[in-house]
Protein backbone atom coordinates (compact mmCIF):
# COMPACT_ATOMS: atom_id res chain seq x y z
CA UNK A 1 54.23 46.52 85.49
CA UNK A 2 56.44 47.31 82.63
CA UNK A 3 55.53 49.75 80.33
CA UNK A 4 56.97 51.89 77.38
CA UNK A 5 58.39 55.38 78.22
CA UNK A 6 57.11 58.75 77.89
CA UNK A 7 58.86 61.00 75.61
CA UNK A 8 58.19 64.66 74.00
CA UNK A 9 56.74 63.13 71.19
CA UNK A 10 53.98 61.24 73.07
CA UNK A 11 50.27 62.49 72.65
CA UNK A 12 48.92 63.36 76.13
CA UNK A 13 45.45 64.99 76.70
CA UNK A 14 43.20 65.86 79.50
CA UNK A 15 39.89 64.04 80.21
CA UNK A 16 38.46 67.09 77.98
CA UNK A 17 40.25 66.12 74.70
CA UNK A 18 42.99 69.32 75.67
CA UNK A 19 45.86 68.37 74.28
CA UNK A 20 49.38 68.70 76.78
CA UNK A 21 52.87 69.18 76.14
CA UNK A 22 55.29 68.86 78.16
CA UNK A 23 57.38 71.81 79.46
CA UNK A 24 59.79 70.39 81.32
CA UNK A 25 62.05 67.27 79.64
CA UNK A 26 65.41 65.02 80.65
CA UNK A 27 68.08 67.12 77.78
CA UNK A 28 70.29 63.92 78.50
CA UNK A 29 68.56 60.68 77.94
CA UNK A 30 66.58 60.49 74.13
CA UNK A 31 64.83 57.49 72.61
CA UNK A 32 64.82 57.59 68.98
CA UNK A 33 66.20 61.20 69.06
CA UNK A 34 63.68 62.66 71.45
CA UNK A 35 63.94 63.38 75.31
CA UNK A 36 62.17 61.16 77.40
CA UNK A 37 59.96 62.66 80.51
CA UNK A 38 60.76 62.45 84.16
CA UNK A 39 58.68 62.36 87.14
CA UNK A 40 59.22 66.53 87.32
CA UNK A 41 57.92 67.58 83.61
CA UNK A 42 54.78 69.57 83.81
CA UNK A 43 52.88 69.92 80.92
CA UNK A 44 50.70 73.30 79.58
CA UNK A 45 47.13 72.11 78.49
CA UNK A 46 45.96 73.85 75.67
CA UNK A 47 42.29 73.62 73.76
CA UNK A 48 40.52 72.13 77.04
CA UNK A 49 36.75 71.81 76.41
CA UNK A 50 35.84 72.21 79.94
CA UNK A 51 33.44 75.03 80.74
CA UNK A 52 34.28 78.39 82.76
CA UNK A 53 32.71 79.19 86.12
CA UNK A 54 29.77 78.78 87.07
CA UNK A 55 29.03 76.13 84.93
CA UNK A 56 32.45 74.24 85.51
CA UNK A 57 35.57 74.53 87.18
CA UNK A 58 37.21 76.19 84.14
CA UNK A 59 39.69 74.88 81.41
CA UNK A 60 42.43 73.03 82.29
CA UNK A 61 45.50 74.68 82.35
CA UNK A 62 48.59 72.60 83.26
CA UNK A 63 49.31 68.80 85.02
CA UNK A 64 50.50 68.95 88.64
CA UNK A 65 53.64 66.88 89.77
CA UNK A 66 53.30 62.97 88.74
CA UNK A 67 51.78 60.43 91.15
CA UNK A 68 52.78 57.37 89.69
CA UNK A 69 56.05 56.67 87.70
CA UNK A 70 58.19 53.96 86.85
CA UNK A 71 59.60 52.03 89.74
CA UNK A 72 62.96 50.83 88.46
CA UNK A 73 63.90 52.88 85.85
CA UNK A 74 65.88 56.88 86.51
CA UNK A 75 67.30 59.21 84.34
CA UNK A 76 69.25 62.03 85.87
CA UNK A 77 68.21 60.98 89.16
CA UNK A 78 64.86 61.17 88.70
CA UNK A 79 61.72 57.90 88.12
CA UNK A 80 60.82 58.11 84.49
CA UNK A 81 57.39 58.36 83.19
CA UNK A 82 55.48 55.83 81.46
CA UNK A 83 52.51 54.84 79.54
CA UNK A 84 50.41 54.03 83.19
CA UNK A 85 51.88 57.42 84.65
CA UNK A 86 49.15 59.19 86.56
CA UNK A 87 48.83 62.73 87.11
CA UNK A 88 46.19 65.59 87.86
CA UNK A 89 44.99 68.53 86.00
CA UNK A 90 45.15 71.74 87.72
CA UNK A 91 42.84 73.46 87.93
CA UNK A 92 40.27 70.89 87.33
CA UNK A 93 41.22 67.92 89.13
CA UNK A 94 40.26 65.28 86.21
CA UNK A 95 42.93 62.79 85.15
CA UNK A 96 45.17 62.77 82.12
CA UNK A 97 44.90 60.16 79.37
CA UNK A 98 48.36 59.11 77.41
CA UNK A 99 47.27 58.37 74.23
CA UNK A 100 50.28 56.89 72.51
CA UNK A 101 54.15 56.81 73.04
CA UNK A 102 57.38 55.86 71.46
CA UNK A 103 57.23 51.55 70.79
CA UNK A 104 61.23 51.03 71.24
CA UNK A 105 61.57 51.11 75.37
CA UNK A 106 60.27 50.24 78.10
CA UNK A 107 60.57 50.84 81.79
CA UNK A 108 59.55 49.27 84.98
């Protein structure tokens, strides 16, 4: 299903309001002068709510490699990421939420 593209500027959190930003970004393809996000960023969590052992698993730290990415659409070689993406938080486990992105592209 089509969707509009991840880029540095989108607002990304973990289930635990932590906000992430990404690490890792595509230095050749921009949208609206900012670099879109590939299937290998990884972002660093930071602000996490979740509780530290024993009464949780701990804060979450960073997102693991993305499960789901666009279908159709590369850049560099690699599927870009967009607003459905799915990834996990390490070392929690919990899903990410993508709370808003760029409004010019979209991908498939």
């Amino acid at each position: 299903m089509p969707g509009f593209i991840l880029d540095v500027g989108s607002t990304i959190q973990c289930i635990h309001a932590g906000q992430a930003k990404p690490i890792i970004s595509n230095p050749r393809v921009k949208i609206e002068g900012r670099r879109i996000l590939t299937q290998v960023c990884i972002c660093r969590i930071t602000g996490c709510s979740n509780p530290p052992p024993p009464a949780g698993l701990g804060p979450c730290v960073t997102t693991a490699p993305w499960i789901t990415t666009a279908a159709r659409v590369t850049a560099s070689g690699m599927p870009v990421l967009l607003r459905d993406s799915q990834t996990l938080c390490i070392p929690t486990g919990t899903n990410i939420l993508i709370q808003s992105t760029q409004t010019r592209v979209k991908g498939m």
